[in-house]
PDB file of N, CA and C in Angstrom:
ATOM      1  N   UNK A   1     -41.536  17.062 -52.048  1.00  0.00           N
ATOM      2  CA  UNK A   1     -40.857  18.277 -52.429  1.00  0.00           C
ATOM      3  C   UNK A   1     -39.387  18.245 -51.991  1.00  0.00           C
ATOM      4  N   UNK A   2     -39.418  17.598 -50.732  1.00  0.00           N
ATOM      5  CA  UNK A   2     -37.548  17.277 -50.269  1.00  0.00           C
ATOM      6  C   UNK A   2     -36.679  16.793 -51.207  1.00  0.00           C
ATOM      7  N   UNK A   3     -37.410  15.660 -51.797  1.00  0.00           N
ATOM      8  CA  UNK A   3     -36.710  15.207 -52.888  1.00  0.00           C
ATOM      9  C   UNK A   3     -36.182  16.308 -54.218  1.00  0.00           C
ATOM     10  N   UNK A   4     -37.032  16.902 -54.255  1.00  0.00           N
ATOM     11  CA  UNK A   4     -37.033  17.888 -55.490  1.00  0.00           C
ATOM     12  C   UNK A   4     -35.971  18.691 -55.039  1.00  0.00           C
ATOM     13  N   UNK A   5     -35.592  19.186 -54.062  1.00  0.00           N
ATOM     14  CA  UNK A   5     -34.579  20.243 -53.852  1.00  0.00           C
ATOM     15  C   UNK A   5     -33.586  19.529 -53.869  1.00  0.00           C
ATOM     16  N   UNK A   6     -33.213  18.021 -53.475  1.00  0.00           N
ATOM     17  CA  UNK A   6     -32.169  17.043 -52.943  1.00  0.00           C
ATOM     18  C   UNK A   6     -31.618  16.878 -55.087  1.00  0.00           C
ATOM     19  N   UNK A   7     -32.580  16.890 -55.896  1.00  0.00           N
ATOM     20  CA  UNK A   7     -32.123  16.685 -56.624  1.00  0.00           C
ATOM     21  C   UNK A   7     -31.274  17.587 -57.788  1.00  0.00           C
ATOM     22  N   UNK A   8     -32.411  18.864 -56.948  1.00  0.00           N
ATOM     23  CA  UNK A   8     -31.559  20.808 -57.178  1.00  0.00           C
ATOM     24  C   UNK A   8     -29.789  20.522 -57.316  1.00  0.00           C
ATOM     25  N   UNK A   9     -30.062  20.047 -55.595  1.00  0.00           N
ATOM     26  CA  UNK A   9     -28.618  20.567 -54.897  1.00  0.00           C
ATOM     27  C   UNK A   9     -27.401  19.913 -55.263  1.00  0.00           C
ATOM     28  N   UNK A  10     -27.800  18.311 -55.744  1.00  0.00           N
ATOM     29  CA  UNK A  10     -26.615  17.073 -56.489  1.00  0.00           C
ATOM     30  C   UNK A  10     -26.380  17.844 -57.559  1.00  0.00           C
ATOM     31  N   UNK A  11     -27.540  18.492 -58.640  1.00  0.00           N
ATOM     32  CA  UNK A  11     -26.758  18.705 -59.889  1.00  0.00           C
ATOM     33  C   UNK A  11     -26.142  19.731 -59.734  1.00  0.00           C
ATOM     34  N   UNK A  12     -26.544  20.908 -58.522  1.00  0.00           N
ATOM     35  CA  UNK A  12     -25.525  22.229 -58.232  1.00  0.00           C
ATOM     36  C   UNK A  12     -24.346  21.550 -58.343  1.00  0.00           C
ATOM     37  N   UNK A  13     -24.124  20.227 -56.895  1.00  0.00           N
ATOM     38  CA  UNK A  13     -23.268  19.681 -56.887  1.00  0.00           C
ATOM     39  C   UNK A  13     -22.202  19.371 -58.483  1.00  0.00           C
ATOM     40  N   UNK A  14     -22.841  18.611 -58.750  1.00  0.00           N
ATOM     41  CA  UNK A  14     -21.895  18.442 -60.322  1.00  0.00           C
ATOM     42  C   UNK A  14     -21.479  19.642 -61.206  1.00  0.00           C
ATOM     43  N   UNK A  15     -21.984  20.724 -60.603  1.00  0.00           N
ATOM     44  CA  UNK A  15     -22.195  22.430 -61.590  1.00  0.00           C
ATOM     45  C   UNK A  15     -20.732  22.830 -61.254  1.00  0.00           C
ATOM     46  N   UNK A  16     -20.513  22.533 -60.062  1.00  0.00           N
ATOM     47  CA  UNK A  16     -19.528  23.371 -59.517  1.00  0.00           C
ATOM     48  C   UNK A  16     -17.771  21.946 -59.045  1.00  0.00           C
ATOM     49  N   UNK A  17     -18.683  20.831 -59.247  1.00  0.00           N
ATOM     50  CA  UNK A  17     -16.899  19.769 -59.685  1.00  0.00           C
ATOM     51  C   UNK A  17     -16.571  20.372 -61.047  1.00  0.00           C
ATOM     52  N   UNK A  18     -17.360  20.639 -61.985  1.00  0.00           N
ATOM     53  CA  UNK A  18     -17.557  20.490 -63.584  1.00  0.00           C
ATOM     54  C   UNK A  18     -16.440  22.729 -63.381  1.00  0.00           C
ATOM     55  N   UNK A  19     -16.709  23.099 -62.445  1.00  0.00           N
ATOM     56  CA  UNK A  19     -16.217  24.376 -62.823  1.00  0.00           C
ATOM     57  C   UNK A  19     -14.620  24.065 -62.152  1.00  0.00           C
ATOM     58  N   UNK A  20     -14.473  23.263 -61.063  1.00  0.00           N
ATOM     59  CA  UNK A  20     -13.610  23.349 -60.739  1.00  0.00           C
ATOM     60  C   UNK A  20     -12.159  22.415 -61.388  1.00  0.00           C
ATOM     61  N   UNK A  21     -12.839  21.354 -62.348  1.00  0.00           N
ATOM     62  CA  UNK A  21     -12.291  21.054 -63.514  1.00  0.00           C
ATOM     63  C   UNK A  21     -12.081  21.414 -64.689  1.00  0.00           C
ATOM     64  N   UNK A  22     -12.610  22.763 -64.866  1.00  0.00           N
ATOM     65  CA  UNK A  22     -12.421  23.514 -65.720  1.00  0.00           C
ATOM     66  C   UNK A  22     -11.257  24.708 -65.580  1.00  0.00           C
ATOM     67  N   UNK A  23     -11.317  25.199 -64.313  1.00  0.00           N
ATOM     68  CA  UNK A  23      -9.949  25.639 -63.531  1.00  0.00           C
ATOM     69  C   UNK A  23      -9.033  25.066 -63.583  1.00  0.00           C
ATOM     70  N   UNK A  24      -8.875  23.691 -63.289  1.00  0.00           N
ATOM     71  CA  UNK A  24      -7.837  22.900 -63.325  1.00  0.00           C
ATOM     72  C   UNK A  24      -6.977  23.323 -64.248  1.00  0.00           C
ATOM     73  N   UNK A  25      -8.556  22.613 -65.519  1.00  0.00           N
ATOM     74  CA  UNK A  25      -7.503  22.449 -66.804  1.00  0.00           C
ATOM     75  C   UNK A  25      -7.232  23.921 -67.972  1.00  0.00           C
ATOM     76  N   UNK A  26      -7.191  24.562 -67.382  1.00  0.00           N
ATOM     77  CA  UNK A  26      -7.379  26.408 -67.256  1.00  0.00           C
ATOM     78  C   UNK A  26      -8.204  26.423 -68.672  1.00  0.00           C
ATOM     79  N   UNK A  27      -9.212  26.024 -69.100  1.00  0.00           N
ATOM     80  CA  UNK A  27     -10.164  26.365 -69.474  1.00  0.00           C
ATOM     81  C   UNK A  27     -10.638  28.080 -69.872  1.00  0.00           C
ATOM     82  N   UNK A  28     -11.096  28.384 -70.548  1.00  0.00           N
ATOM     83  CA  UNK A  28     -11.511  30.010 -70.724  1.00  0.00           C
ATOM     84  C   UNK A  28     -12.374  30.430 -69.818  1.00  0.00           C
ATOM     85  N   UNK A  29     -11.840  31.726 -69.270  1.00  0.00           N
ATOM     86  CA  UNK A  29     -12.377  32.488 -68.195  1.00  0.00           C
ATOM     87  C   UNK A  29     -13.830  32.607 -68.633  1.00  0.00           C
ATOM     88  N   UNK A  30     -14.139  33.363 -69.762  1.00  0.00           N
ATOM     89  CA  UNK A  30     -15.891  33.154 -70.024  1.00  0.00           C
ATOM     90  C   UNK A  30     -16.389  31.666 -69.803  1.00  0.00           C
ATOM     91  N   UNK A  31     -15.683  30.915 -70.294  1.00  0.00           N
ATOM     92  CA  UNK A  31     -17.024  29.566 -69.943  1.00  0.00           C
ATOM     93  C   UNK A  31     -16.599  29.144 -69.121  1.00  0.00           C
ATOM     94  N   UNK A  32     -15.884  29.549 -67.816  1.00  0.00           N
ATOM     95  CA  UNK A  32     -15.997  29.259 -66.623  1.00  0.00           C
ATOM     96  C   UNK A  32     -17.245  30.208 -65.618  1.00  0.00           C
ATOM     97  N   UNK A  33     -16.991  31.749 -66.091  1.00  0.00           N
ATOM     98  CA  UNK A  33     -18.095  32.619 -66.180  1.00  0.00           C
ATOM     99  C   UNK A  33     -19.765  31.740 -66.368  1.00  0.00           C
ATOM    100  N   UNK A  34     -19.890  31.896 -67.011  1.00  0.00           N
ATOM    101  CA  UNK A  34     -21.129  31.104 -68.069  1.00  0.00           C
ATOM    102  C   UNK A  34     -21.431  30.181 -66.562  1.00  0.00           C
ATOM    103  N   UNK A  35     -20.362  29.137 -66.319  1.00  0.00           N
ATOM    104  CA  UNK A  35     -20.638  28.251 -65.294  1.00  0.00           C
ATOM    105  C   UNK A  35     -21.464  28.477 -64.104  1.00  0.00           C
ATOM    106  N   UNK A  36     -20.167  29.901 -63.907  1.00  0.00           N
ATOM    107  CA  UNK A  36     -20.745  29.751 -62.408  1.00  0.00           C
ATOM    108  C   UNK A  36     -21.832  30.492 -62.811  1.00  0.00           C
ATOM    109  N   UNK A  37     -22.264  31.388 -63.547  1.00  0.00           N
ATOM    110  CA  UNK A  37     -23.969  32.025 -63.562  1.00  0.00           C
ATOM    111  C   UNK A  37     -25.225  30.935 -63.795  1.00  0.00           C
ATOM    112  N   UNK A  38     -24.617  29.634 -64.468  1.00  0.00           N
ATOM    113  CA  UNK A  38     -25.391  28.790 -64.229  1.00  0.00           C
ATOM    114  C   UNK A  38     -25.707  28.222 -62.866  1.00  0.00           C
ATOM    115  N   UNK A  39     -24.495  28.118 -61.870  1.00  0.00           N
ATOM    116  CA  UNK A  39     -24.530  27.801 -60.346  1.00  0.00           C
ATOM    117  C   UNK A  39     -25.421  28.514 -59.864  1.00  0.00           C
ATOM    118  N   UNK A  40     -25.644  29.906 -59.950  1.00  0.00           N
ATOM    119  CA  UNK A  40     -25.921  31.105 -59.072  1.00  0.00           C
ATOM    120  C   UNK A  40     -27.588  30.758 -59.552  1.00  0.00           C
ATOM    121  N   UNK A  41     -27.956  30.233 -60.664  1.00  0.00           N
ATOM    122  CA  UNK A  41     -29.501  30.289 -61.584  1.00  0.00           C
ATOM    123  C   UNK A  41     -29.709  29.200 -60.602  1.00  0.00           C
ATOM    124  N   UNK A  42     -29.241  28.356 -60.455  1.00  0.00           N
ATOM    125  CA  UNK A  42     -29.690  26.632 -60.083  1.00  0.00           C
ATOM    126  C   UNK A  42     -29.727  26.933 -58.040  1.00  0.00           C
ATOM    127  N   UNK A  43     -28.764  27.638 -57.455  1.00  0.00           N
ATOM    128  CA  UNK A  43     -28.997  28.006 -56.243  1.00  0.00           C
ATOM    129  C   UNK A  43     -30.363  28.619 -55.796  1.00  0.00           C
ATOM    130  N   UNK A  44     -30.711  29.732 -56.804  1.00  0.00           N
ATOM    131  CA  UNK A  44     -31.647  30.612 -56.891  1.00  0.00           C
ATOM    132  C   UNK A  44     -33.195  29.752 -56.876  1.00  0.00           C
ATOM    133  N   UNK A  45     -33.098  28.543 -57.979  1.00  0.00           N
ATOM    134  CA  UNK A  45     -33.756  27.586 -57.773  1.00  0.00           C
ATOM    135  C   UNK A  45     -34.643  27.021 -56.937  1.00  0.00           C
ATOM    136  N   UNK A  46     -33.213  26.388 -56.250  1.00  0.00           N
ATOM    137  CA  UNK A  46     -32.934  25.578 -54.697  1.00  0.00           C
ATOM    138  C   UNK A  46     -33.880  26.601 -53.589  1.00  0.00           C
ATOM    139  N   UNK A  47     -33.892  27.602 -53.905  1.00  0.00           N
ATOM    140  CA  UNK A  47     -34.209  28.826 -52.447  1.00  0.00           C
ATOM    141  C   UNK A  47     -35.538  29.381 -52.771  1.00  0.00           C
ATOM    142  N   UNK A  48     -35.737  28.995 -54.040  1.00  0.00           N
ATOM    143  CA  UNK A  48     -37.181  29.175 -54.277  1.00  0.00           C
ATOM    144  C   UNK A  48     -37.911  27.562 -53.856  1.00  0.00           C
ATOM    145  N   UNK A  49     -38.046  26.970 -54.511  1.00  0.00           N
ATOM    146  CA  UNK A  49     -38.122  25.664 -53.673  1.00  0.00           C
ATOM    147  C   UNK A  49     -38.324  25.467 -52.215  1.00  0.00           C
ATOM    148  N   UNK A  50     -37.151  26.149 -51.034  1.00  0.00           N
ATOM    149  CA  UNK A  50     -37.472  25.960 -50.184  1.00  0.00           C
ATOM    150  C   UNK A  50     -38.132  26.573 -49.516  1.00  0.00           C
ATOM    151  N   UNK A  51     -38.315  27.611 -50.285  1.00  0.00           N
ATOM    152  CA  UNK A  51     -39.380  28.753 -49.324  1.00  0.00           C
ATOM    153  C   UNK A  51     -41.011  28.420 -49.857  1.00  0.00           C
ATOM    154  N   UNK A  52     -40.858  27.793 -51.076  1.00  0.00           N
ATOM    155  CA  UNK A  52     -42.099  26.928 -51.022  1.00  0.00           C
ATOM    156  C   UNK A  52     -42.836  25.750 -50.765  1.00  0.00           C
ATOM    157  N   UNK A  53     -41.803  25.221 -49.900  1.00  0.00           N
ATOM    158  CA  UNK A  53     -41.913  24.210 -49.000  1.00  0.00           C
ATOM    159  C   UNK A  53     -42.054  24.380 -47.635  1.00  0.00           C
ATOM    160  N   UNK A  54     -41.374  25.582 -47.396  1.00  0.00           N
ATOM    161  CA  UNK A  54     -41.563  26.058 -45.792  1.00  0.00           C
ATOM    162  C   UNK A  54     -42.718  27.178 -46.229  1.00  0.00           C
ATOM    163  N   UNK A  55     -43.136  27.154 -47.131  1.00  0.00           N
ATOM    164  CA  UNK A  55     -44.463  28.237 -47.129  1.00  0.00           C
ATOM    165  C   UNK A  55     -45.476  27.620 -46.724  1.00  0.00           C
ATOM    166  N   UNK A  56     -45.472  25.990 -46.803  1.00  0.00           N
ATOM    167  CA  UNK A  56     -46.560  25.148 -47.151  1.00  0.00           C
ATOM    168  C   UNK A  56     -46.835  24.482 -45.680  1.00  0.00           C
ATOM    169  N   UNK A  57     -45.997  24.305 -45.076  1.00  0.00           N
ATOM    170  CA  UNK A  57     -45.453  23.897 -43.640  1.00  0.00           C
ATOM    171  C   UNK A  57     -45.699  24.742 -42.845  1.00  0.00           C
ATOM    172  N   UNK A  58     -45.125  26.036 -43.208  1.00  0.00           N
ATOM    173  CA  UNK A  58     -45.881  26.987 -42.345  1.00  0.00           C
ATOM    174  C   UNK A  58     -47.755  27.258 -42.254  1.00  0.00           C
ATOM    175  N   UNK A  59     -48.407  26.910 -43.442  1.00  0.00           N
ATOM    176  CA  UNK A  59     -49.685  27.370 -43.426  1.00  0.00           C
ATOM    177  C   UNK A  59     -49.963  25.936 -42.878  1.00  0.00           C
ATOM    178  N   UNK A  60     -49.649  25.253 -42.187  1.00  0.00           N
ATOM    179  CA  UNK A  60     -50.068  23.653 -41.559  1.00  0.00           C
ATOM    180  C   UNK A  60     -50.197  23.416 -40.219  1.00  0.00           C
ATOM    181  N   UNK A  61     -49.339  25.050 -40.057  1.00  0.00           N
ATOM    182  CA  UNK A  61     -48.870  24.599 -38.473  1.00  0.00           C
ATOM    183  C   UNK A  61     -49.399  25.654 -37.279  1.00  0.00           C
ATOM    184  N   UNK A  62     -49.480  25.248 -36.173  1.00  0.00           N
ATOM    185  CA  UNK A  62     -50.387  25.869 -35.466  1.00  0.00           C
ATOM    186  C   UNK A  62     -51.633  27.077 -35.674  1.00  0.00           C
ATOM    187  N   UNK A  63     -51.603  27.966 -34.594  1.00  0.00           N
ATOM    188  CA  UNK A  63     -52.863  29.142 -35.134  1.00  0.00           C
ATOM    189  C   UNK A  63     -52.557  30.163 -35.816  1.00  0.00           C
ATOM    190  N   UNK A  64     -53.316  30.574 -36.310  1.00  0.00           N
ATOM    191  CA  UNK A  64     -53.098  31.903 -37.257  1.00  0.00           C
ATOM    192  C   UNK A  64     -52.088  32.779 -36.956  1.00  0.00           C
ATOM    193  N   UNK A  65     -52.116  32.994 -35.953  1.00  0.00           N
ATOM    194  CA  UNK A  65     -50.802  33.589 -35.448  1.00  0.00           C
ATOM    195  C   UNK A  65     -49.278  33.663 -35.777  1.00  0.00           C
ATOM    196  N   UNK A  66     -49.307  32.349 -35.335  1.00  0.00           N
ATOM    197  CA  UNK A  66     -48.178  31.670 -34.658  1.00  0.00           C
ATOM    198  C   UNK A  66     -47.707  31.421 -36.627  1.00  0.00           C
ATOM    199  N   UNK A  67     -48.653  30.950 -37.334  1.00  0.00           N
ATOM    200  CA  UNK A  67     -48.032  30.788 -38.869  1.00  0.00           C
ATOM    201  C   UNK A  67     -48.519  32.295 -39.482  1.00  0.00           C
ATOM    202  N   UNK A  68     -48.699  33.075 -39.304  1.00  0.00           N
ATOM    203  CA  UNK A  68     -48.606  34.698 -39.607  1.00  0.00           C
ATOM    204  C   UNK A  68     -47.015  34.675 -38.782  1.00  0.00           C
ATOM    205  N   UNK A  69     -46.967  34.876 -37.737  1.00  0.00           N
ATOM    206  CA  UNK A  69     -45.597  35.245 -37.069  1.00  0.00           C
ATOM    207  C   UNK A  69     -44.068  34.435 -38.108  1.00  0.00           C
ATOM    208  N   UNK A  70     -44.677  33.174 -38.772  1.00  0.00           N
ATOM    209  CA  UNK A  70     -43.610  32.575 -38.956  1.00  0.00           C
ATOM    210  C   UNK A  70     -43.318  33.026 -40.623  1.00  0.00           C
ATOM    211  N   UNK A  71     -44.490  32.933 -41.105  1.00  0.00           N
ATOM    212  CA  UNK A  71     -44.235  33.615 -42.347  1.00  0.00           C
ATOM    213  C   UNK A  71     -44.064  34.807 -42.603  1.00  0.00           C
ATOM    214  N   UNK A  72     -44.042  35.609 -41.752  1.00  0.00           N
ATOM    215  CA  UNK A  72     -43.494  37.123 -42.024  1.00  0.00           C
ATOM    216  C   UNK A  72     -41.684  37.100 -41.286  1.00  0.00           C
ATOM    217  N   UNK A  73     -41.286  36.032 -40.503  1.00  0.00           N
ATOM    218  CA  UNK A  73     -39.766  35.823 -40.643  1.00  0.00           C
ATOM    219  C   UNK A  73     -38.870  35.567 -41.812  1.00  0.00           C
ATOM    220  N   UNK A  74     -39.915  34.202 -42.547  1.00  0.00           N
ATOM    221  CA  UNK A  74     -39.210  34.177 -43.611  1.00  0.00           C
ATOM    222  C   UNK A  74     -39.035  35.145 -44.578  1.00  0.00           C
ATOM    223  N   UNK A  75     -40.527  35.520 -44.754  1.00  0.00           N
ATOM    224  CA  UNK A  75     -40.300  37.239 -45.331  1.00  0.00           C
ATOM    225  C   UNK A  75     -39.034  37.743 -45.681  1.00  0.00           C
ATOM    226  N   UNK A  76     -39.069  38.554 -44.169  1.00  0.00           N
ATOM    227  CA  UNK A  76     -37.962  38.942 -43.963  1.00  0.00           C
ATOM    228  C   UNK A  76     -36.561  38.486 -44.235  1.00  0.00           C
ATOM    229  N   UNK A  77     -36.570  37.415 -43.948  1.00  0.00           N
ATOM    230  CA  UNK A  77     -35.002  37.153 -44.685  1.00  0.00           C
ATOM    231  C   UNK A  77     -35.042  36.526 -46.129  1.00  0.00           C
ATOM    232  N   UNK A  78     -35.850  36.507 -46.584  1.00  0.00           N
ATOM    233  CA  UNK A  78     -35.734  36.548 -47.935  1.00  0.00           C
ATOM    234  C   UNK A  78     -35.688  38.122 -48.782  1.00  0.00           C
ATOM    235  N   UNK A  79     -36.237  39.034 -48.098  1.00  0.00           N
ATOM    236  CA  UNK A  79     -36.067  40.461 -48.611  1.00  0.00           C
ATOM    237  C   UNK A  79     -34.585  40.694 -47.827  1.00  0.00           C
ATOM    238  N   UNK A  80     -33.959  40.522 -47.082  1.00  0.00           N
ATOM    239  CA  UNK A  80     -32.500  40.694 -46.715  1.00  0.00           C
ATOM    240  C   UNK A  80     -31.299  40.059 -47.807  1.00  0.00           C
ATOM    241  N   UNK A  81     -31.719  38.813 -48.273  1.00  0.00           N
ATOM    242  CA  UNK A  81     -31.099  38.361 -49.266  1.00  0.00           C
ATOM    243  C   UNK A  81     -31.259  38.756 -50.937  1.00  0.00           C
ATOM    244  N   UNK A  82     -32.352  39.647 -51.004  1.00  0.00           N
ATOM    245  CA  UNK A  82     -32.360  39.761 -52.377  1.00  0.00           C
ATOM    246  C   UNK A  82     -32.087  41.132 -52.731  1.00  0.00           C
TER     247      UNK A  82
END
């Protein structure tokens, strides 16, 4: 699954050279727009991904507890961010 996000985050990567060459070459404000809402879709991605990777990690790891305690952190900051 590491891989899978590693490969999220390169093409974010290229999402956002590709916008900032579009600035350069002053390009139209909408399909620079367009861009970055594609960035913001592909981040959104990335963060789903990792919370289903640390969802999975968490149900692996110690006692009920201790992965109750950890998955109601992430919880939480995932309802802070959205």
């Amino acid at each position: 699954m590491e891989e899978n996000i590693v490969k999220l985050l390169k093409k974010t990567e290229g999402q956002i050279k590709a916008i900032n060459k579009m600035i350069e070459n002053g390009r139209d404000t909408i399909d620079i727009i367009i861009q970055i809402s594609a960035v913001r879709g592909a981040l959104a991605r990335v963060a789903i991904e990792l919370i289903k990777y640390e969802t999975v990690k968490c149900m692996n790891c110690g006692d009920l507890k201790t992965r109750a305690e950890k998955f109601n952190l992430m919880v939480e900051e995932l309802l802070k961010r959205i």
